[in-house]
Protein backbone atom coordinates (compact mmCIF):
# COMPACT_ATOMS: atom_id res chain seq x y z
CA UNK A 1 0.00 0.00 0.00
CA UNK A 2 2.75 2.82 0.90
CA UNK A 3 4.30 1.51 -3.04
CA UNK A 4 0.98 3.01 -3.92
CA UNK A 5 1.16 6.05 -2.15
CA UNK A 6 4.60 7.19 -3.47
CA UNK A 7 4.15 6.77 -7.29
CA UNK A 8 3.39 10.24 -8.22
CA UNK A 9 5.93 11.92 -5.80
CA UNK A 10 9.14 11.87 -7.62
CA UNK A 11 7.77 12.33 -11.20
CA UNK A 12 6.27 15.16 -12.97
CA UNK A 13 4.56 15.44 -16.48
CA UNK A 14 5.33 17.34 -19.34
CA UNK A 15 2.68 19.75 -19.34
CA UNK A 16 3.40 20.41 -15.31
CA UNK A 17 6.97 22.00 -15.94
CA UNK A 18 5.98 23.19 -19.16
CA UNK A 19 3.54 25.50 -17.20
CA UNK A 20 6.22 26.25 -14.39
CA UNK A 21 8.14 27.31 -17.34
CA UNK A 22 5.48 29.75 -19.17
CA UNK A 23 5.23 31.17 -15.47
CA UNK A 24 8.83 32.16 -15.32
CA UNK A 25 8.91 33.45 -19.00
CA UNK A 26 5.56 35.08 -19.05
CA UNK A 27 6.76 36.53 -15.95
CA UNK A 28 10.06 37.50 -16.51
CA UNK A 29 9.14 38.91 -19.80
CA UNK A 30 5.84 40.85 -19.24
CA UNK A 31 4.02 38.47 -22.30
CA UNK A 32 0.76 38.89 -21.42
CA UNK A 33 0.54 41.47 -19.18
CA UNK A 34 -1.15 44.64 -20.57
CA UNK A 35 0.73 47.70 -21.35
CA UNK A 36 1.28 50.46 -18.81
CA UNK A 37 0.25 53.69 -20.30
CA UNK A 38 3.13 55.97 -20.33
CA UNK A 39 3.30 60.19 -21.44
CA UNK A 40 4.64 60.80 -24.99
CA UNK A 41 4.59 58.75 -28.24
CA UNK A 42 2.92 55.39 -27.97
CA UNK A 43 3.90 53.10 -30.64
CA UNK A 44 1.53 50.54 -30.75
CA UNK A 45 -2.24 50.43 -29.13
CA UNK A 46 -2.56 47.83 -25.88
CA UNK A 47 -3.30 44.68 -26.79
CA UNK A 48 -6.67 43.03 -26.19
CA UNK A 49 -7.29 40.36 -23.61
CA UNK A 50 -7.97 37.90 -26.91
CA UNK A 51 -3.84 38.77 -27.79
CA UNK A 52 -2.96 38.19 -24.49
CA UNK A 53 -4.49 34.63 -24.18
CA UNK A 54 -3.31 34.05 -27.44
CA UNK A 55 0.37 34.89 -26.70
CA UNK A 56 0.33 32.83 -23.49
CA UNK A 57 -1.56 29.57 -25.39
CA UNK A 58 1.50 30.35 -27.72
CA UNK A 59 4.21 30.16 -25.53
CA UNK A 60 2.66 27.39 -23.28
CA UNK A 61 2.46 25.67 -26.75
CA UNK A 62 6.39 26.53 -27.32
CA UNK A 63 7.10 25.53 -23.78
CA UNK A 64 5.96 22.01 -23.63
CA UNK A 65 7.04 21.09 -27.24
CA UNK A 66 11.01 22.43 -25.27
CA UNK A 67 10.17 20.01 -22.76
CA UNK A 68 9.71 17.19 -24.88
CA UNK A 69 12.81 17.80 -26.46
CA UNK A 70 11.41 18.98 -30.24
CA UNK A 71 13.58 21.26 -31.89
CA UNK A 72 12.07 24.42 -33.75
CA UNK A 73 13.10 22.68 -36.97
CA UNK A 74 11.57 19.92 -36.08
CA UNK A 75 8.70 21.71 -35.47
CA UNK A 76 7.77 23.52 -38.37
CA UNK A 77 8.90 20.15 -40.87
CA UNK A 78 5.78 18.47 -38.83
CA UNK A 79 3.66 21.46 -39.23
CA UNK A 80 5.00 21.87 -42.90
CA UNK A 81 4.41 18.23 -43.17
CA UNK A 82 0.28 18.88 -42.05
């Protein structure tokens, strides 16, 4: 019974520390978060909330396909591929 209990402990999935990741680079990078507003010349309107999500479903997408080791080649043959 305690074999049972410690099966998930050690291991993680994929899409776990590919969402650990998207935290750190969403969050060390300001991707999602909405522009400040700032006096002068503004060179591009603030995104809507639809970009944002967007943005983050892209890099969660980017993260996890890092995690499971695919290259950015590799990546767009498969897409090319589709």
């Amino acid at each position: 019974m305690d074999s049972l209990n410690d099966v998930g402990l050690g291991a993680r999935r994929n899409e776990d520390i590919a969402l650990d990741l998207l935290k750190f680079v969403a969050g060390t990078v300001g991707v999602g978060r909405p522009a400040t507003p700032s006096t002068g010349f503004s060179g591009a309107a603030p995104a809507k909330p639809e970009e944002h999500v967007s943005q983050l479903l892209e890099l969660y997408g980017r993260c996890l396909k890092a995690i499971q080791g695919e290259s950015p080649k590799e990546t767009q043959q498969k897409e090319a591929a589709q």
